[in-house]
C-alpha atoms as a PDB file:
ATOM      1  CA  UNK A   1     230.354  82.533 -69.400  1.00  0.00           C
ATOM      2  CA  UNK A   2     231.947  79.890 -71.186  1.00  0.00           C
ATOM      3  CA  UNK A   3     235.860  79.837 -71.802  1.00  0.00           C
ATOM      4  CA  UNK A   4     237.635  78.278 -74.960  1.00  0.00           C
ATOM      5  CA  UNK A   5     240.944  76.650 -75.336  1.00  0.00           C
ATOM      6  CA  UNK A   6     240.984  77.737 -79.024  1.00  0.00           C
ATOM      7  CA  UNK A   7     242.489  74.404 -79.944  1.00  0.00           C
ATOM      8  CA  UNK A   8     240.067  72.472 -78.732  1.00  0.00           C
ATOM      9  CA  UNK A   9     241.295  71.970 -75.417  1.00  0.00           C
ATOM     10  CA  UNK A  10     243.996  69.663 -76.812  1.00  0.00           C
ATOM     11  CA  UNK A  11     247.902  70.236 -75.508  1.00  0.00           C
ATOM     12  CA  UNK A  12     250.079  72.021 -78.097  1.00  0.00           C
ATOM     13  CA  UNK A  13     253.809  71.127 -78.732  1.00  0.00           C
ATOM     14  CA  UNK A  14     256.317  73.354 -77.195  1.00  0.00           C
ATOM     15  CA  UNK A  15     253.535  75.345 -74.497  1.00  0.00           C
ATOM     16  CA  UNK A  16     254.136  74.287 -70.913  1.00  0.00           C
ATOM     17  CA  UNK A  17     251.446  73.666 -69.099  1.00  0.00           C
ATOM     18  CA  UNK A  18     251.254  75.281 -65.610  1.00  0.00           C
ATOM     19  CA  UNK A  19     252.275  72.783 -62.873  1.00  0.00           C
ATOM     20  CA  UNK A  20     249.384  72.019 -60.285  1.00  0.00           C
ATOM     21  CA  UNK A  21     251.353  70.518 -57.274  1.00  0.00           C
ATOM     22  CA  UNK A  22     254.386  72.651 -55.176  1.00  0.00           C
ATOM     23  CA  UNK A  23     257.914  72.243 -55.621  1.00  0.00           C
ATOM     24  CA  UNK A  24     259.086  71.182 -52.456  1.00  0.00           C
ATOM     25  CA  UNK A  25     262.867  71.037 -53.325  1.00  0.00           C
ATOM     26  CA  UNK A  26     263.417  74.590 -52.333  1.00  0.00           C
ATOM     27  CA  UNK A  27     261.700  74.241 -48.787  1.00  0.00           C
ATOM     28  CA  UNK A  28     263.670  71.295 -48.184  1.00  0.00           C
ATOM     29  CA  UNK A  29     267.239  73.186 -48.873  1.00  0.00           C
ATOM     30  CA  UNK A  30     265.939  75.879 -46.582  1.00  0.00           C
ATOM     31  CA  UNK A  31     264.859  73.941 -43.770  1.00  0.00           C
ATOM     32  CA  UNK A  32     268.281  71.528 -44.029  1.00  0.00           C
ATOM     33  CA  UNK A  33     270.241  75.140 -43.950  1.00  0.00           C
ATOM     34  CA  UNK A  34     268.219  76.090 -41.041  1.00  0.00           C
ATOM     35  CA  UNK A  35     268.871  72.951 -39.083  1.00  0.00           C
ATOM     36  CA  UNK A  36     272.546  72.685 -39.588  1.00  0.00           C
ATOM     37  CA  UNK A  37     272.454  76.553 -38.121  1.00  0.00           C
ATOM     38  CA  UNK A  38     270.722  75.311 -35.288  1.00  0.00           C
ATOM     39  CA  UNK A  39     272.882  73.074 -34.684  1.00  0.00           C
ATOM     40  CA  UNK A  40     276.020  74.721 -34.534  1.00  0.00           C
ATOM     41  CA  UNK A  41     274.347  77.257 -32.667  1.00  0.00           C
ATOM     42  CA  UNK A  42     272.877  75.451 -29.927  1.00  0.00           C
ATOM     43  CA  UNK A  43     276.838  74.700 -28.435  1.00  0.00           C
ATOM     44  CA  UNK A  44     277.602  78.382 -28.243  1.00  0.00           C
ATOM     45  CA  UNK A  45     274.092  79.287 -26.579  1.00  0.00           C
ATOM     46  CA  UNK A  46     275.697  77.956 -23.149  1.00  0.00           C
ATOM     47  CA  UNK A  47     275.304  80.511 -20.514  1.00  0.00           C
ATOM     48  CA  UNK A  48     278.263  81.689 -18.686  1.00  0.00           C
ATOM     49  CA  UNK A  49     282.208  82.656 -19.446  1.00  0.00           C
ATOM     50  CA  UNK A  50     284.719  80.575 -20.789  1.00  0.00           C
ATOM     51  CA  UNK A  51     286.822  78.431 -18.571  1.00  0.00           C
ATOM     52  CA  UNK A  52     288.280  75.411 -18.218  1.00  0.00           C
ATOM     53  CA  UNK A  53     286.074  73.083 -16.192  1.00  0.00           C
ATOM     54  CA  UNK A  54     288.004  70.094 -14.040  1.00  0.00           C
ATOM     55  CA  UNK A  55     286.774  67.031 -15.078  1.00  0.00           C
ATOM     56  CA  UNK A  56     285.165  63.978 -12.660  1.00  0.00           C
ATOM     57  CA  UNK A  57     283.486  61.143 -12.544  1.00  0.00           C
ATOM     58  CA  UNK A  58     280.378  62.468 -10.767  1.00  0.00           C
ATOM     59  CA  UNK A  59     276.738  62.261 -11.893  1.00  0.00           C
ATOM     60  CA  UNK A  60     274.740  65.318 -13.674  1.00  0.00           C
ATOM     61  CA  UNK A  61     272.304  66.616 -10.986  1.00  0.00           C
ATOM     62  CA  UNK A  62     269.023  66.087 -12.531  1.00  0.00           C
ATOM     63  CA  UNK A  63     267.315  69.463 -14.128  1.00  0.00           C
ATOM     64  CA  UNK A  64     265.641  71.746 -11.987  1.00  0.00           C
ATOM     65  CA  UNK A  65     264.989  74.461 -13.530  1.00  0.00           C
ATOM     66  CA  UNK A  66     267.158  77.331 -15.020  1.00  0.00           C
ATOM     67  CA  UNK A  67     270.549  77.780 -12.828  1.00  0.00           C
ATOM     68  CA  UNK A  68     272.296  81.018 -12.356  1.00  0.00           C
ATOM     69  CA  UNK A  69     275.672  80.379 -12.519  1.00  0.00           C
ATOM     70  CA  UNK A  70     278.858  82.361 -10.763  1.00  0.00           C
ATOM     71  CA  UNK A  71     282.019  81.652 -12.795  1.00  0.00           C
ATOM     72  CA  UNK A  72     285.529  82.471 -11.457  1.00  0.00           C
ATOM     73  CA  UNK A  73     287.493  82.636 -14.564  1.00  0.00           C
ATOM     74  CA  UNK A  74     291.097  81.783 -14.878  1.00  0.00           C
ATOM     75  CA  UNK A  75     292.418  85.314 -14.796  1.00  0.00           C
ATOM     76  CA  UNK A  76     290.231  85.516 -10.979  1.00  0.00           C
ATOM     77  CA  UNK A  77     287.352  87.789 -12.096  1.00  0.00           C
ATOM     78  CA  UNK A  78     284.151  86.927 -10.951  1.00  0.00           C
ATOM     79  CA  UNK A  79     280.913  86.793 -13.183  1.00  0.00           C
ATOM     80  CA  UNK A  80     277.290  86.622 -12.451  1.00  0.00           C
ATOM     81  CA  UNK A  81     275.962  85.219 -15.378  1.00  0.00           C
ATOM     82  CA  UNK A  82     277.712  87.214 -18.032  1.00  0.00           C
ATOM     83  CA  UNK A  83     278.374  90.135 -15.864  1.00  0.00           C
ATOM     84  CA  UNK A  84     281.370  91.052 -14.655  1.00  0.00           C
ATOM     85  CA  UNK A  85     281.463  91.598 -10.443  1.00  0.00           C
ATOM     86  CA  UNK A  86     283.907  92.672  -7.878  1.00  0.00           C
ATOM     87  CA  UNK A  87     284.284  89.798  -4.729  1.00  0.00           C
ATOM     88  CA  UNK A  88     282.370  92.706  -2.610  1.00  0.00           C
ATOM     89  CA  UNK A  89     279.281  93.328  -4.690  1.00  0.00           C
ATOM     90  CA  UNK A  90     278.791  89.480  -5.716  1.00  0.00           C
ATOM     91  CA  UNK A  91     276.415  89.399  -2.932  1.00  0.00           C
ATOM     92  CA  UNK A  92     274.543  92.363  -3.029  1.00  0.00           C
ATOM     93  CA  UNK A  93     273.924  91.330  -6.756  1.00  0.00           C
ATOM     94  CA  UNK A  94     272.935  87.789  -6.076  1.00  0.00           C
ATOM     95  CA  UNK A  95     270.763  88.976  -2.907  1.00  0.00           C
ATOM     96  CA  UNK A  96     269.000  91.475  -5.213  1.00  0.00           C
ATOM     97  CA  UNK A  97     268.394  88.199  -7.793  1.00  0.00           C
ATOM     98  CA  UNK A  98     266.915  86.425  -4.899  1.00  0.00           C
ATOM     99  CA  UNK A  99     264.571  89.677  -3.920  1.00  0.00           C
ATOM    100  CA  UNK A 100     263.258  89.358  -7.448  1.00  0.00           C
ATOM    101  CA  UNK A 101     261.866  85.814  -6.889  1.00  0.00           C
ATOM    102  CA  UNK A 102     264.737  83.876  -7.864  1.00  0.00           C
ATOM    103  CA  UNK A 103     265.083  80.217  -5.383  1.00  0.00           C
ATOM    104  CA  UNK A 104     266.841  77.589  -7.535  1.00  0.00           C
ATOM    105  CA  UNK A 105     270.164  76.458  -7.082  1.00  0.00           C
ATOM    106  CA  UNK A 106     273.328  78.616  -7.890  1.00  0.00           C
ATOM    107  CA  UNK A 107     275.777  76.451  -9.770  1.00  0.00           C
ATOM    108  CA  UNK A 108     280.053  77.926  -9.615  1.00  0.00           C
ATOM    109  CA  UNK A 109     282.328  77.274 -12.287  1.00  0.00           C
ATOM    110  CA  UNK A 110     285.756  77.281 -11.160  1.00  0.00           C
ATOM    111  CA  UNK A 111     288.450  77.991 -13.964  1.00  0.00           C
ATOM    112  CA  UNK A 112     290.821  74.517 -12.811  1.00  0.00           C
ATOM    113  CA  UNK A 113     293.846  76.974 -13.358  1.00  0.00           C
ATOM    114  CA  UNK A 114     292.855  78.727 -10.337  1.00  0.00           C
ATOM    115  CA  UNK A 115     293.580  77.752  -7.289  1.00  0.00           C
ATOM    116  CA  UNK A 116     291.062  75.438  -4.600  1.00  0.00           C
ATOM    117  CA  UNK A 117     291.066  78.805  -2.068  1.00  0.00           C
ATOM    118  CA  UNK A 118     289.755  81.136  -5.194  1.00  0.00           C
ATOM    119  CA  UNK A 119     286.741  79.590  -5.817  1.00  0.00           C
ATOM    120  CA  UNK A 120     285.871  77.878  -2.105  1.00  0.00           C
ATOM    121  CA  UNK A 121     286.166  81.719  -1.237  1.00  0.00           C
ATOM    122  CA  UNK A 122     283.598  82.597  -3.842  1.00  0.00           C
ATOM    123  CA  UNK A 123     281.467  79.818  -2.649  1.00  0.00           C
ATOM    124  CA  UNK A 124     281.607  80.794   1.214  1.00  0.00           C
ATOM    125  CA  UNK A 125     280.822  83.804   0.142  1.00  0.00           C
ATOM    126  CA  UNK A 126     277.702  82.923  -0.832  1.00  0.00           C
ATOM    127  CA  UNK A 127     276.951  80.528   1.368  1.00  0.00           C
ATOM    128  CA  UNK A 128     277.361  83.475   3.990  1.00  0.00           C
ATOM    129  CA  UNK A 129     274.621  85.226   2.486  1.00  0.00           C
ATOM    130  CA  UNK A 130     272.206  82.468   3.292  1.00  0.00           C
ATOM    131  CA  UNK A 131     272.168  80.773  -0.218  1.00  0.00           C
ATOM    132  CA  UNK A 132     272.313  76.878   0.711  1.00  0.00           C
ATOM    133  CA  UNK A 133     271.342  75.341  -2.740  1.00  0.00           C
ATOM    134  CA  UNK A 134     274.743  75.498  -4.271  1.00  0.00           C
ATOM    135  CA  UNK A 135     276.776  73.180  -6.722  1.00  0.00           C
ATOM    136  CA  UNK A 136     279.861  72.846  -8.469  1.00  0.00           C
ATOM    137  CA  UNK A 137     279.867  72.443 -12.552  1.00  0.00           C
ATOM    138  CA  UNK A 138     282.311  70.488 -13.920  1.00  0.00           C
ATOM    139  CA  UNK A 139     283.076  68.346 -17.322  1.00  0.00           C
ATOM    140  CA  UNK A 140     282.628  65.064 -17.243  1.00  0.00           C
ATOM    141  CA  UNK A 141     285.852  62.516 -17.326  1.00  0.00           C
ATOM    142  CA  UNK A 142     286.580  60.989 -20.525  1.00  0.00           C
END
């Protein structure tokens, strides 16, 4: 089986020749796109409700593991996680987290427009239930 060129395998004016290697310009534009969605994405993946943190001067606590996190918001509702819970069933939900294997710490964000008592009641609260690995999430001071 032979094959023939017709022109003697020589390169006629005005035919393109097929190109051999990959145009890469096109996965490059993709891949920037995809990173710069990343990376506006990555600040709104935080966990948790929207408040207003206090800021100190106070060192992160080194990662342990993935926190669950109680946030009393500024308006004084109580979230586990994302849910929304009443003051009276914030420890039923948290003891049935713990019956499902959960043992790291439980980390409280206080909205710092509501008052010291609001949140130290959330937190005794808890601590009443016999959780004893708890911390308080604030910003850092600027």
């Amino acid at each position: 089986m032979a094959f023939s060129m017709g022109n003697g395998g020589r390169h006629l004016p005005g035919r393109s020749r097929p190109m051999s290697e990959i145009n890469v310009t096109p996965l490059v534009d993709v891949m920037l796109v995809l990173l710069i969605v990343f990376m506006v994405a990555a600040p709104l993946l935080t966990v948790g409700v929207a408040v207003d943190l206090p800021e100190t001067a106070a060192q992160p606590i080194p990662d342990q593991g993935e926190p669950l996190t109680v946030t009393v918001a500024g308006d004084g509702s109580i979230y586990v996680e994302d849910t929304l819970v009443d003051i009276d069933t914030l420890v039923p939900r948290l003891e049935a987290i713990a019956k499902a294997g959960y043992d790291q710490r439980i980390y409280i964000r206080g909205d710092q427009n509501r008052s010291y008592g609001d949140v130290v009641r959330v937190m005794g609260r808890i601590n009443a239930a016999g959780f004893r690995q708890i911390g308080l999430v604030t910003d850092p001071e600027l």
